[in-house]
N, C-alpha and C. Protein backbone atom coordinates (compact mmCIF):
# COMPACT_ATOMS: atom_id res chain seq x y z
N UNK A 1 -71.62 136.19 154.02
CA UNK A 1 -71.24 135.80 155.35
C UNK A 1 -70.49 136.92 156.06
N UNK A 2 -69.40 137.43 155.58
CA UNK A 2 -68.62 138.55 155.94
C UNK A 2 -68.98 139.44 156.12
N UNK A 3 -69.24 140.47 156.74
CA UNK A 3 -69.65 141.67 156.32
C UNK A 3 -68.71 142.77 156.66
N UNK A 4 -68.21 143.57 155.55
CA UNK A 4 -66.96 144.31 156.17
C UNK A 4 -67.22 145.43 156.93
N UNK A 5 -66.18 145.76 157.62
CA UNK A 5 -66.24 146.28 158.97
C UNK A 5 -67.23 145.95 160.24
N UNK A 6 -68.02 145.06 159.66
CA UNK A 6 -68.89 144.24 160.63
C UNK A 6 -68.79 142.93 161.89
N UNK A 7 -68.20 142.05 161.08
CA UNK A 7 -67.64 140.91 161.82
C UNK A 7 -66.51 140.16 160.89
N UNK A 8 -65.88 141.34 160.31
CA UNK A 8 -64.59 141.08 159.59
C UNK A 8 -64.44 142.12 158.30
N UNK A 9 -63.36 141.97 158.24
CA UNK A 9 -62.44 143.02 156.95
C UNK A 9 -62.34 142.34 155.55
N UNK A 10 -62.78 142.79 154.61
CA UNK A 10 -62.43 142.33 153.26
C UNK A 10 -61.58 143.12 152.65
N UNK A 11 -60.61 142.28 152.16
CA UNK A 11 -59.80 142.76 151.30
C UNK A 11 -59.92 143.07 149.80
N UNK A 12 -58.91 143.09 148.67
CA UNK A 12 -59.08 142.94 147.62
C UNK A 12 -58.13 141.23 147.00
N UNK A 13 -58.69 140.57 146.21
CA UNK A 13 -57.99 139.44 145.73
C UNK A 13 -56.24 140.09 145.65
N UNK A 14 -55.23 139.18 145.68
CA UNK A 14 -53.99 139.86 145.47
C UNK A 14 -53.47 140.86 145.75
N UNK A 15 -54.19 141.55 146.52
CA UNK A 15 -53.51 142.36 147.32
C UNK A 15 -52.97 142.30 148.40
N UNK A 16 -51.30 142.10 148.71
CA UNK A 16 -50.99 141.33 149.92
C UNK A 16 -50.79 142.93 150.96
N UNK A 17 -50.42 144.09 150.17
CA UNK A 17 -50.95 145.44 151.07
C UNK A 17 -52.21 145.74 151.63
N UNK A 18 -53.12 145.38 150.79
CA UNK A 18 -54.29 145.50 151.72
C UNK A 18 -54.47 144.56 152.53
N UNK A 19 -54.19 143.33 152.51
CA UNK A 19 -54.09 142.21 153.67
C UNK A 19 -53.35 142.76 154.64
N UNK A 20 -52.01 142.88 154.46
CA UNK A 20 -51.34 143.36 156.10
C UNK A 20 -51.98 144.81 156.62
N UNK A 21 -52.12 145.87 155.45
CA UNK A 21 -52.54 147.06 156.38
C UNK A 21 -54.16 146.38 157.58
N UNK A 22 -54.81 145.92 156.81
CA UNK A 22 -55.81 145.26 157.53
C UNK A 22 -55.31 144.51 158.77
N UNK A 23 -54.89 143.50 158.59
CA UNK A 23 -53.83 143.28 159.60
C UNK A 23 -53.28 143.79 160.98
N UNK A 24 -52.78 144.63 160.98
CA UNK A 24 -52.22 145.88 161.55
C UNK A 24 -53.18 146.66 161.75
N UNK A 25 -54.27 146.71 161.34
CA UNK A 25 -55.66 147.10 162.26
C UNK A 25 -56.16 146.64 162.91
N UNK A 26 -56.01 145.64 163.25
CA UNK A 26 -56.72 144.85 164.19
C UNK A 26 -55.76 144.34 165.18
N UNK A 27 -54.58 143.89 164.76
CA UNK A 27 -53.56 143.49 165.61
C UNK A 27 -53.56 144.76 166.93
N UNK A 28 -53.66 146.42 165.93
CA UNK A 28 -53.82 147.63 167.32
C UNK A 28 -54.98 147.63 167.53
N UNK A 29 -56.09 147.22 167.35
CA UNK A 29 -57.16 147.36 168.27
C UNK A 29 -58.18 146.17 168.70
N UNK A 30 -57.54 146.18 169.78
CA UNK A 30 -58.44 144.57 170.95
C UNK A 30 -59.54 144.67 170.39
N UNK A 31 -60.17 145.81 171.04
CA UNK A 31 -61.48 146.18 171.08
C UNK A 31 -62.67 145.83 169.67
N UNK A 32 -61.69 146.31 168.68
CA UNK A 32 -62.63 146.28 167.71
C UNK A 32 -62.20 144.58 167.01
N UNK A 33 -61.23 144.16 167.50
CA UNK A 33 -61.25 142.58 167.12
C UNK A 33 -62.43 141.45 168.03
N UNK A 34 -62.42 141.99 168.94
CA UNK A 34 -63.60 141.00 170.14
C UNK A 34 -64.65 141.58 169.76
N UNK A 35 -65.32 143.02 169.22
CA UNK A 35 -66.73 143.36 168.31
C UNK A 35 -66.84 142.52 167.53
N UNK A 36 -66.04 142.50 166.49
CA UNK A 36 -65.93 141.43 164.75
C UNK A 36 -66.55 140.03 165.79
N UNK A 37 -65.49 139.70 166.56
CA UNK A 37 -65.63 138.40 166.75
C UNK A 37 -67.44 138.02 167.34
N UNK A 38 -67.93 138.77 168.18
CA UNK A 38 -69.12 138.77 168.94
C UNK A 38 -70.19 138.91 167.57
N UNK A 39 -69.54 139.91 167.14
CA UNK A 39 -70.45 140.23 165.59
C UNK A 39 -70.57 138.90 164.55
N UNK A 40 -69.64 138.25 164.49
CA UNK A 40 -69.14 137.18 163.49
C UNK A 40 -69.92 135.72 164.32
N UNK A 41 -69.90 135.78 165.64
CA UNK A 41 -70.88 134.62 165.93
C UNK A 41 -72.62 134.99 166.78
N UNK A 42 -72.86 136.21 166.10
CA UNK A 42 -74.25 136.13 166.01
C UNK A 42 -74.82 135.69 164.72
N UNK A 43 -74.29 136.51 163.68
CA UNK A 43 -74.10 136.20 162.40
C UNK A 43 -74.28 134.64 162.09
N UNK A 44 -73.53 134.23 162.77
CA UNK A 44 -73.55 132.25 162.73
C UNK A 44 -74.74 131.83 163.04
N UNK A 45 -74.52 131.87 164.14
CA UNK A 45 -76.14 131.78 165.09
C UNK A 45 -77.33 131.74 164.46
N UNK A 46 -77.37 132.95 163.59
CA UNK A 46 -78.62 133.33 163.47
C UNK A 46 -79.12 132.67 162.01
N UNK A 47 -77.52 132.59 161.23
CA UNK A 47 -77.84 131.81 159.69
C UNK A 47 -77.98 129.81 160.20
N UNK A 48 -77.15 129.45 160.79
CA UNK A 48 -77.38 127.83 161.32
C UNK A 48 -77.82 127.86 162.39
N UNK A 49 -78.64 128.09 162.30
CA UNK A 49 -79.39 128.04 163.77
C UNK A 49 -80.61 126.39 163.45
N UNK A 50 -80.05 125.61 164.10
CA UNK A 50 -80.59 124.13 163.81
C UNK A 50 -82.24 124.02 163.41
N UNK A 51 -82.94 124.91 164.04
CA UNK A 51 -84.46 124.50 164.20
C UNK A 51 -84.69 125.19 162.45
N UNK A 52 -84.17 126.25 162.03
CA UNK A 52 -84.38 126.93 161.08
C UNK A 52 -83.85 126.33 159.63
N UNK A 53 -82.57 125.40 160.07
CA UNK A 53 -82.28 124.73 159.58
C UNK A 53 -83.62 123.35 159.10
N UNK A 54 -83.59 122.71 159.99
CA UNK A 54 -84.18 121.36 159.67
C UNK A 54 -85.72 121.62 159.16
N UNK A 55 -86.34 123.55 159.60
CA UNK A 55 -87.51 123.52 159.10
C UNK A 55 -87.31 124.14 157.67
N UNK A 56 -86.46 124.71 157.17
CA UNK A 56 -86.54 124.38 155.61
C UNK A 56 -86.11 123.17 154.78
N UNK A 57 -85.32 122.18 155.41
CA UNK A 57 -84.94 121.06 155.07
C UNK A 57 -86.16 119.99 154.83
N UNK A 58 -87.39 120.24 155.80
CA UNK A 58 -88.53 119.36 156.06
C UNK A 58 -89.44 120.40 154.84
N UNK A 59 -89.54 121.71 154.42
CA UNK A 59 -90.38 121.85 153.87
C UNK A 59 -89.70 122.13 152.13
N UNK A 60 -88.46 121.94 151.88
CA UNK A 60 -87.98 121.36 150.40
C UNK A 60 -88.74 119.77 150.40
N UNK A 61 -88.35 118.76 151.24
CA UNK A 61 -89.07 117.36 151.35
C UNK A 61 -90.48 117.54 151.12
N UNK A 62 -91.60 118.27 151.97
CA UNK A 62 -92.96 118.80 151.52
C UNK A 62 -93.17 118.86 150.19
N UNK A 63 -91.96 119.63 149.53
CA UNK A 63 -92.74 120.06 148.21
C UNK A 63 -92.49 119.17 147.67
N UNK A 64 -91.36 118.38 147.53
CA UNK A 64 -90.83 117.20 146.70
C UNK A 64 -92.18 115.83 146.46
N UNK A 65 -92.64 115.77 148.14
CA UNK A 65 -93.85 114.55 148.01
C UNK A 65 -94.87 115.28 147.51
N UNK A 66 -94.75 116.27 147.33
CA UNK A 66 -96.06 116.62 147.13
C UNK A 66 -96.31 117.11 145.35
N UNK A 67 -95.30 116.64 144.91
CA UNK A 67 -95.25 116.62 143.28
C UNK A 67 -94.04 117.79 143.11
């Protein structure tokens, strides 16, 4: 879902330094926080996107009736 430096920052587990320096990157730059964000809901979009949704939902059911 994430993709770093894409439409968000990954850290490392337990690392509460790499959480704030991250942090503090974004807190100084608008710019590249409203990218992530624009980036982060195409990303959405494009994985739940309803029609794409319900047409693999209808063709798991296909295979199911169909043995």
């Amino acid at each position: 879902m994430v993709r770093d430096g894409d439409n968000g920052l990954l850290v490392p587990v337990r690392d509460p330094h790499a959480l704030a320096s991250a942090i503090e990157r974004l807190l100084g730059d608008p710019g590249r926080r409203q990218e992530m964000g624009r980036s982060g809901r195409r990303r959405a979009e494009q994985l739940f996107d309803v029609q794409l949704i319900v047409r693999a939902t209808l063709d798991v059911y296909d295979r199911v009736a169909a043995g």
